[in-house]
PDB file of N, CA and C in Angstrom:
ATOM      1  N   UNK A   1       6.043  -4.712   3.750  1.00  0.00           N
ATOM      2  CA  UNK A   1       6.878  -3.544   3.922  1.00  0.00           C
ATOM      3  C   UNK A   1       6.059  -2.269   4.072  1.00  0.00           C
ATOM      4  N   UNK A   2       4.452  -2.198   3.769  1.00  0.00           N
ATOM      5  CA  UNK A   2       3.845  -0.869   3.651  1.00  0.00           C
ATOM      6  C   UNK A   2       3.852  -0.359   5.447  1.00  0.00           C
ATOM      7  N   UNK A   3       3.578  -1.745   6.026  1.00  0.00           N
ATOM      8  CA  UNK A   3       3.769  -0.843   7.526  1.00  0.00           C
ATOM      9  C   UNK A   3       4.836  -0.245   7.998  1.00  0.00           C
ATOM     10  N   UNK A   4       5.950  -1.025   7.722  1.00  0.00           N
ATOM     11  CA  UNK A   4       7.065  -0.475   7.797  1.00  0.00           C
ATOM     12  C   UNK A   4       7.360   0.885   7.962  1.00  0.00           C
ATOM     13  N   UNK A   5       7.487   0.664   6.397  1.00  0.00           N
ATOM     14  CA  UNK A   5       7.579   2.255   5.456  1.00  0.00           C
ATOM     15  C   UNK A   5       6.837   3.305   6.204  1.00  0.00           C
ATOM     16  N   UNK A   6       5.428   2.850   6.609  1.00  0.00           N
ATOM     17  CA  UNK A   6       5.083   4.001   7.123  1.00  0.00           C
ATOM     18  C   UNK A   6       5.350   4.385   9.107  1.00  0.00           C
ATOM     19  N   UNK A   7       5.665   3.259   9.267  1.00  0.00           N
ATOM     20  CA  UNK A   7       6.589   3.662  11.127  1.00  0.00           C
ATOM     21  C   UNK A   7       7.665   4.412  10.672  1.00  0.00           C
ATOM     22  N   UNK A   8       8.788   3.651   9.711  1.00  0.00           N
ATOM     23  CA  UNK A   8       9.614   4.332   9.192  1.00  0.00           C
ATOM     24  C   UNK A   8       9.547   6.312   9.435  1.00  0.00           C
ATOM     25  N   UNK A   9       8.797   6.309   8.429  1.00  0.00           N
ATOM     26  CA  UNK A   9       8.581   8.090   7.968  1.00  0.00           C
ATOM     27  C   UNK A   9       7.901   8.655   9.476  1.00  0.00           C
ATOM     28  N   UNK A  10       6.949   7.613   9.890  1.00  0.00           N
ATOM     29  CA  UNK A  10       6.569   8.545  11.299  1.00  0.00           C
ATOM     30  C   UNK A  10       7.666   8.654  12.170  1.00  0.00           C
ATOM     31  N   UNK A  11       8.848   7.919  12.255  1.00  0.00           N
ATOM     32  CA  UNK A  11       9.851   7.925  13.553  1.00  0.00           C
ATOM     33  C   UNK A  11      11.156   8.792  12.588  1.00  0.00           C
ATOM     34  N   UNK A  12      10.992   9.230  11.661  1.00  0.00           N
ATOM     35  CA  UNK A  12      12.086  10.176  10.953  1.00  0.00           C
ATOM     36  C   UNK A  12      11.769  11.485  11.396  1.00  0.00           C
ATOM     37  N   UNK A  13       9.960  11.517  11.731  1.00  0.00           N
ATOM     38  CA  UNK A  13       9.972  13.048  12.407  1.00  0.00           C
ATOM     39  C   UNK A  13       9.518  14.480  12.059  1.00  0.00           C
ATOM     40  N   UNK A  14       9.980  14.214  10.445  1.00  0.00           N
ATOM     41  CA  UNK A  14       9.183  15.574   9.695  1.00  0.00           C
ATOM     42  C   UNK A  14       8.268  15.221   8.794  1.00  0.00           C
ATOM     43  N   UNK A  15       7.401  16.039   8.505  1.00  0.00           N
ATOM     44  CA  UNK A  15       6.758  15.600   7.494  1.00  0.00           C
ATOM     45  C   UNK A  15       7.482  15.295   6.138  1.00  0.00           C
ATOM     46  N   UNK A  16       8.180  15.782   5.929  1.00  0.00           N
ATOM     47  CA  UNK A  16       8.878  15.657   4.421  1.00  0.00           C
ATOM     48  C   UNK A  16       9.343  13.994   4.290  1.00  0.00           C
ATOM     49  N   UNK A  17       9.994  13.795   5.504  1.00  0.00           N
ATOM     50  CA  UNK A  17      10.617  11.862   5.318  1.00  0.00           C
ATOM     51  C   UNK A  17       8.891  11.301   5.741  1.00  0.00           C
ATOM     52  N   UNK A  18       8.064  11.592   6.386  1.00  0.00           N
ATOM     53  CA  UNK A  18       6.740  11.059   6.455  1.00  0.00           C
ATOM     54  C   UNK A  18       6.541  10.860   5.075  1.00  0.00           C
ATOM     55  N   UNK A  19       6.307  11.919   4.386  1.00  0.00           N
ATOM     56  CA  UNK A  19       5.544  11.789   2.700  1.00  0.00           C
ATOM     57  C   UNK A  19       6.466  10.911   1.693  1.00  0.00           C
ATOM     58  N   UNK A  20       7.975  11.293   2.088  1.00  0.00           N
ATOM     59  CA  UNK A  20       8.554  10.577   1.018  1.00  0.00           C
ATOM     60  C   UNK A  20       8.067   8.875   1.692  1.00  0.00           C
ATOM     61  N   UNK A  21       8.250   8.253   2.693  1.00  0.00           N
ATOM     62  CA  UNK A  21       8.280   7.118   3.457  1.00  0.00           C
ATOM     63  C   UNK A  21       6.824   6.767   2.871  1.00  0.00           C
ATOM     64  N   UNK A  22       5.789   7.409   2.984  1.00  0.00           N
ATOM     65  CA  UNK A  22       4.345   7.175   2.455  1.00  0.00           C
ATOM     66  C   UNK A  22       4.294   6.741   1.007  1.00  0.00           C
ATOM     67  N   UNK A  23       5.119   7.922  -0.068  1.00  0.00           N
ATOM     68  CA  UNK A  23       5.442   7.013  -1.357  1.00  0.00           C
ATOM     69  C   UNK A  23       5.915   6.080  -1.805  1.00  0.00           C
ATOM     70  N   UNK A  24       6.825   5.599  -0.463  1.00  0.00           N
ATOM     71  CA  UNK A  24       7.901   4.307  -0.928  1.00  0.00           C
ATOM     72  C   UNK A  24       6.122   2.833  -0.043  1.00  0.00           C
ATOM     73  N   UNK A  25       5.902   3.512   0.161  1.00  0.00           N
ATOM     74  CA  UNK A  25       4.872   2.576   1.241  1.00  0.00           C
ATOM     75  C   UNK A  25       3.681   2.701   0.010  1.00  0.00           C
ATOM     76  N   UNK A  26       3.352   3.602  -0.901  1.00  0.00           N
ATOM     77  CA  UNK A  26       2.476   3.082  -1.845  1.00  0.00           C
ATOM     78  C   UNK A  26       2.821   2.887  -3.107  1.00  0.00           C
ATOM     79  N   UNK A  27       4.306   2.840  -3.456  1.00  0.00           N
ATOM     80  CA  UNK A  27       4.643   2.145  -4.401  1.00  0.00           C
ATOM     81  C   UNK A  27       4.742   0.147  -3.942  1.00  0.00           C
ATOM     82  N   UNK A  28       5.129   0.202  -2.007  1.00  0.00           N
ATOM     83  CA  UNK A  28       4.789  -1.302  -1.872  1.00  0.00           C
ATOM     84  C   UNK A  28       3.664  -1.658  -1.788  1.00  0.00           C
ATOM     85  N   UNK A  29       2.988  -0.969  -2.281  1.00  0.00           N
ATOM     86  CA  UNK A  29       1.195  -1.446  -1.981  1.00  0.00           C
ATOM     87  C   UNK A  29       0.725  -1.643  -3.843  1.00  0.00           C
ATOM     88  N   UNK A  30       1.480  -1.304  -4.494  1.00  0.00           N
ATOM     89  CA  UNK A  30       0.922  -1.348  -5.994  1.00  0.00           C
ATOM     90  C   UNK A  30       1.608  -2.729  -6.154  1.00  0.00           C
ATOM     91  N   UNK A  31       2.940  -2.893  -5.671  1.00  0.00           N
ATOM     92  CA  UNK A  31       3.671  -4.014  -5.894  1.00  0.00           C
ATOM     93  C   UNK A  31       2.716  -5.463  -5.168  1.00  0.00           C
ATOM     94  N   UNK A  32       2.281  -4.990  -4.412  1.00  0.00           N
ATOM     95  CA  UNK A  32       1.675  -6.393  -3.864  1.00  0.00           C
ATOM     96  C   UNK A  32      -0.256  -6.659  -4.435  1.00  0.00           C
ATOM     97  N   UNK A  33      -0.524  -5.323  -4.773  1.00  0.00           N
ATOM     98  CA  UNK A  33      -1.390  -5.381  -5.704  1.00  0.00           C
ATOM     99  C   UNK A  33      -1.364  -6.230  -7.157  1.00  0.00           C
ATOM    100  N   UNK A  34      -0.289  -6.057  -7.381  1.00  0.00           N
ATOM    101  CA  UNK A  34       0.501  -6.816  -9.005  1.00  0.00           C
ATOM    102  C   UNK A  34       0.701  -8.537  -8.283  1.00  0.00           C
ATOM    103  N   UNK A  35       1.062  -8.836  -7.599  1.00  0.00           N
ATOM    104  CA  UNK A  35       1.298 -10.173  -6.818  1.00  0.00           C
ATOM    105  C   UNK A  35      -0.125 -10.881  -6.503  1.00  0.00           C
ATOM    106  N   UNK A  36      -0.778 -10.058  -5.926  1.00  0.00           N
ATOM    107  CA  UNK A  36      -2.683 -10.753  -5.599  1.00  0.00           C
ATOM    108  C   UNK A  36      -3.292 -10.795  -7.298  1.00  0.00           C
ATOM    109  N   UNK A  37      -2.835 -10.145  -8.291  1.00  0.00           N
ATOM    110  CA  UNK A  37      -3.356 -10.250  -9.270  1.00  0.00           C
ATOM    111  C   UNK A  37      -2.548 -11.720 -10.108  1.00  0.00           C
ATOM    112  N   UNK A  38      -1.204 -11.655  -9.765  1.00  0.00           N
ATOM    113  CA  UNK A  38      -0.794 -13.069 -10.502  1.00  0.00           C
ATOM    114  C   UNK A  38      -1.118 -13.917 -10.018  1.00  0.00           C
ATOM    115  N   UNK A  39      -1.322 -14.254  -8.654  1.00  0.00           N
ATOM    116  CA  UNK A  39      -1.686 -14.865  -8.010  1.00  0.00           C
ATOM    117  C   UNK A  39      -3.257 -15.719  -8.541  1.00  0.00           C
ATOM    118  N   UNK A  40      -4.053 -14.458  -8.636  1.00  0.00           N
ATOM    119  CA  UNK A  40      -5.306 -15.241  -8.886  1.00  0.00           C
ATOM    120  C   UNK A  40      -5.140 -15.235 -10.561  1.00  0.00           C
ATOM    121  N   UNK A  41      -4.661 -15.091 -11.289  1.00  0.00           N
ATOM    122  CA  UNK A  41      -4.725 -14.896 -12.404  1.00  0.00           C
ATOM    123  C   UNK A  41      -4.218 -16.461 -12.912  1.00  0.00           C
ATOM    124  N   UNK A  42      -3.415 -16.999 -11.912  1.00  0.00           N
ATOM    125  CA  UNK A  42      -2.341 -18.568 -12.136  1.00  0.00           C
ATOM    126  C   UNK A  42      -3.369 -19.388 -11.286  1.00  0.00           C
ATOM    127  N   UNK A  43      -4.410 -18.946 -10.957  1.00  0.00           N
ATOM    128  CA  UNK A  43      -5.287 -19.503  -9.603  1.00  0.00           C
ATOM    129  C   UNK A  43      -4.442 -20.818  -8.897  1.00  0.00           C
ATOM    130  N   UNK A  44      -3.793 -19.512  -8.134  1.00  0.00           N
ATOM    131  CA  UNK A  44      -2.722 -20.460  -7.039  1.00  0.00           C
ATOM    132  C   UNK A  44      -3.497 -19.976  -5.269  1.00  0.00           C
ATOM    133  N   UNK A  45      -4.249 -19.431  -5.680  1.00  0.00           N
ATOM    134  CA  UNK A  45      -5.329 -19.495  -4.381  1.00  0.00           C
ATOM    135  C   UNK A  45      -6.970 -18.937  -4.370  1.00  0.00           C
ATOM    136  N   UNK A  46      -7.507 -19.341  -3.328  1.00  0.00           N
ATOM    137  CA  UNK A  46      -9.053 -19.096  -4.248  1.00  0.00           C
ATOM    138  C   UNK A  46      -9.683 -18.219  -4.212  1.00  0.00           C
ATOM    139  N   UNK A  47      -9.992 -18.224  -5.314  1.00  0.00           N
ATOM    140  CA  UNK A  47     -10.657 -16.435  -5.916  1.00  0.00           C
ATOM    141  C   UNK A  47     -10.978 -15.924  -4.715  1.00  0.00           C
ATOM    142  N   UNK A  48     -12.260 -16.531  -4.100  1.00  0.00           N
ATOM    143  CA  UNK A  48     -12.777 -15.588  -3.332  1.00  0.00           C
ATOM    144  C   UNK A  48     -11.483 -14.819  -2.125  1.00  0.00           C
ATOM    145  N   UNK A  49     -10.603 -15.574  -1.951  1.00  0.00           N
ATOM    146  CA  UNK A  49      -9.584 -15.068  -0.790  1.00  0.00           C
ATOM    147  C   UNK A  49      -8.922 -13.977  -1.440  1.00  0.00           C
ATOM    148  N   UNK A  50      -8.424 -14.307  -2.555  1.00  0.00           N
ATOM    149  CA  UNK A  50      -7.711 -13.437  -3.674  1.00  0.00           C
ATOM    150  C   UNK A  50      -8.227 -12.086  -3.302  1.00  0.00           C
ATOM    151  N   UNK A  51      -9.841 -12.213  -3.998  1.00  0.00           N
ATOM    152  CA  UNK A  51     -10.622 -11.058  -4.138  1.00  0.00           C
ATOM    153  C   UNK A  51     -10.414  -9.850  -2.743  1.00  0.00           C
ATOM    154  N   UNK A  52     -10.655 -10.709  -1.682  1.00  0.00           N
ATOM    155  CA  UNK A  52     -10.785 -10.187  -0.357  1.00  0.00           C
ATOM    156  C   UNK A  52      -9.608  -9.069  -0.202  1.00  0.00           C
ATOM    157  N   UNK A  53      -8.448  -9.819  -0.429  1.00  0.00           N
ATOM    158  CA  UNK A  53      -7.186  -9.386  -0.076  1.00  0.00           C
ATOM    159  C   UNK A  53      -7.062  -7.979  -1.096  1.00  0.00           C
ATOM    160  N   UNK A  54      -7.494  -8.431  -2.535  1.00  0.00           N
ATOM    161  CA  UNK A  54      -7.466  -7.301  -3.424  1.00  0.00           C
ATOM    162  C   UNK A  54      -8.240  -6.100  -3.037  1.00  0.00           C
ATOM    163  N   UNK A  55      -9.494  -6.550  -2.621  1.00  0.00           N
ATOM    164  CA  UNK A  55     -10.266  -5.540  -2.047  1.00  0.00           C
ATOM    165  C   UNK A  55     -10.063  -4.500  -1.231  1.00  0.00           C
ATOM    166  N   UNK A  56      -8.920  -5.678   0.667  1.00  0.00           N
ATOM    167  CA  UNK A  56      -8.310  -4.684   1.491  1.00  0.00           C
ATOM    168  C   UNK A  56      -7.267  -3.883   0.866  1.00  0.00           C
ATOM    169  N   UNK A  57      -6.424  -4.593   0.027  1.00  0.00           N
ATOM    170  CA  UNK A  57      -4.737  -3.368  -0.709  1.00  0.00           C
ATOM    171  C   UNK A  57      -5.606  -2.218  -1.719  1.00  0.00           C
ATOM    172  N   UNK A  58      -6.672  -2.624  -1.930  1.00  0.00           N
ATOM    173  CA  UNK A  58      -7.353  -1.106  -2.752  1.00  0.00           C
ATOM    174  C   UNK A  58      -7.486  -0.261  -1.470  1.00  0.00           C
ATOM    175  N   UNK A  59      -8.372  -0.841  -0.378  1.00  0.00           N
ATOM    176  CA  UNK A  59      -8.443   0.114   0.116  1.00  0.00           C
ATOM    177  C   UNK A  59      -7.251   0.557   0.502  1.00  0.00           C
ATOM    178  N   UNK A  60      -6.081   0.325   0.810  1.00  0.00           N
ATOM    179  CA  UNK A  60      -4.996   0.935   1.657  1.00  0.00           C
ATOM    180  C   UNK A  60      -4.346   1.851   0.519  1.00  0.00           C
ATOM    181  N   UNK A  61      -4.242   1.671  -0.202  1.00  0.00           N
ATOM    182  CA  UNK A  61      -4.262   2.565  -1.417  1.00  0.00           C
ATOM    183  C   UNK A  61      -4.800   3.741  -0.940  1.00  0.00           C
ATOM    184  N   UNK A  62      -6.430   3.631  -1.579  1.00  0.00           N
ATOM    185  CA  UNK A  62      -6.965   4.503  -1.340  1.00  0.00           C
ATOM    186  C   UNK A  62      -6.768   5.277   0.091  1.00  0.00           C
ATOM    187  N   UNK A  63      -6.560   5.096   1.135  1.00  0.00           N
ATOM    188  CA  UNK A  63      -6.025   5.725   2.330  1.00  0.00           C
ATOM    189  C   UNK A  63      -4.595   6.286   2.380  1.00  0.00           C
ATOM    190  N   UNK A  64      -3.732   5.671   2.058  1.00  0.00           N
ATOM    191  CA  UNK A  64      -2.571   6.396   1.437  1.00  0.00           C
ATOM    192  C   UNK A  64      -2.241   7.345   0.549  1.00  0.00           C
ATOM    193  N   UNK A  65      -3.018   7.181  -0.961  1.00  0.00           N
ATOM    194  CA  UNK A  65      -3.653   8.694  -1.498  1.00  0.00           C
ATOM    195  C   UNK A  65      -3.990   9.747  -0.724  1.00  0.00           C
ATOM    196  N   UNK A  66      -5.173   9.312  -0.005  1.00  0.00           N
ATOM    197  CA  UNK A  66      -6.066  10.519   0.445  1.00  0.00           C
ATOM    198  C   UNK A  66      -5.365  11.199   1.427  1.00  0.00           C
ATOM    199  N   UNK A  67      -4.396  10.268   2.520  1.00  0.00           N
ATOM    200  CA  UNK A  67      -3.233  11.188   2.805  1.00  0.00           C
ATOM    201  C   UNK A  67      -2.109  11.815   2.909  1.00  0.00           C
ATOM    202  N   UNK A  68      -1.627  11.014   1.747  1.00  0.00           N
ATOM    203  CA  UNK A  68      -0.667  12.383   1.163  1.00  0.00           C
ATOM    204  C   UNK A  68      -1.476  13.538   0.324  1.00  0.00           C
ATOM    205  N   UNK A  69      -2.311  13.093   0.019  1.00  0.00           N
ATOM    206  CA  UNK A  69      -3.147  14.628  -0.431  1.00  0.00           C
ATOM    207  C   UNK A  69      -3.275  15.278   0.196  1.00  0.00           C
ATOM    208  N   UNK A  70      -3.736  14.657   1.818  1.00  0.00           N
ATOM    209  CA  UNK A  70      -4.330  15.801   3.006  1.00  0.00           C
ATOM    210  C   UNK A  70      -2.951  16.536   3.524  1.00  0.00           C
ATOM    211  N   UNK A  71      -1.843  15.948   3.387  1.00  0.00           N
ATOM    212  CA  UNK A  71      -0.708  16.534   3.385  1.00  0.00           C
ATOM    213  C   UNK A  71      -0.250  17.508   2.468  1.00  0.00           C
ATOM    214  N   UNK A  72      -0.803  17.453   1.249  1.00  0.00           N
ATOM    215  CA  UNK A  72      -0.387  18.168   0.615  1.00  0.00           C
ATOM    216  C   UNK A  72       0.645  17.510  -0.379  1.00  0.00           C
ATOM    217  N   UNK A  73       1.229  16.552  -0.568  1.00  0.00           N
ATOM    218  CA  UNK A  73       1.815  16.238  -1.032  1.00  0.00           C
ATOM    219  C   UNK A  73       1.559  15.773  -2.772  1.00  0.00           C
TER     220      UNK A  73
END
């Protein structure tokens, strides 16, 4: 849903549904953060893939922070 969320807020047009659409898009990025962690935590797939995946949703995180900050938000 994080891509979504964020076509979503870009095709609403203003920045204001952008930023809110960006929060609903990194509250689905914490949620699937919590999922790669049960995931490897029940080791229902293997670490190293786990890890990978955990690695990319940090970063998208971290890119989603940094721009709603650059927004101002």
């Amino acid at each position: 849903s994080i891509p979504a969320n964020l076509a979503e807020g870009y095709g609403l047009g203003t920045t204001a549904q952008l930023v809110r659409c960006m929060r609903i898009a990194l509250g689905s990025a914490y949620e699937l953060e919590t999922h790669l962690r049960f995931v490897g935590d029940m080791q229902l797939a293997p670490t190293n893939r786990v890890d990978r995946t955990l690695s990319e949703c940090d970063r998208a995180i971290g890119l989603l922070i940094g721009t709603l900050r650059g927004l101002g938000a």
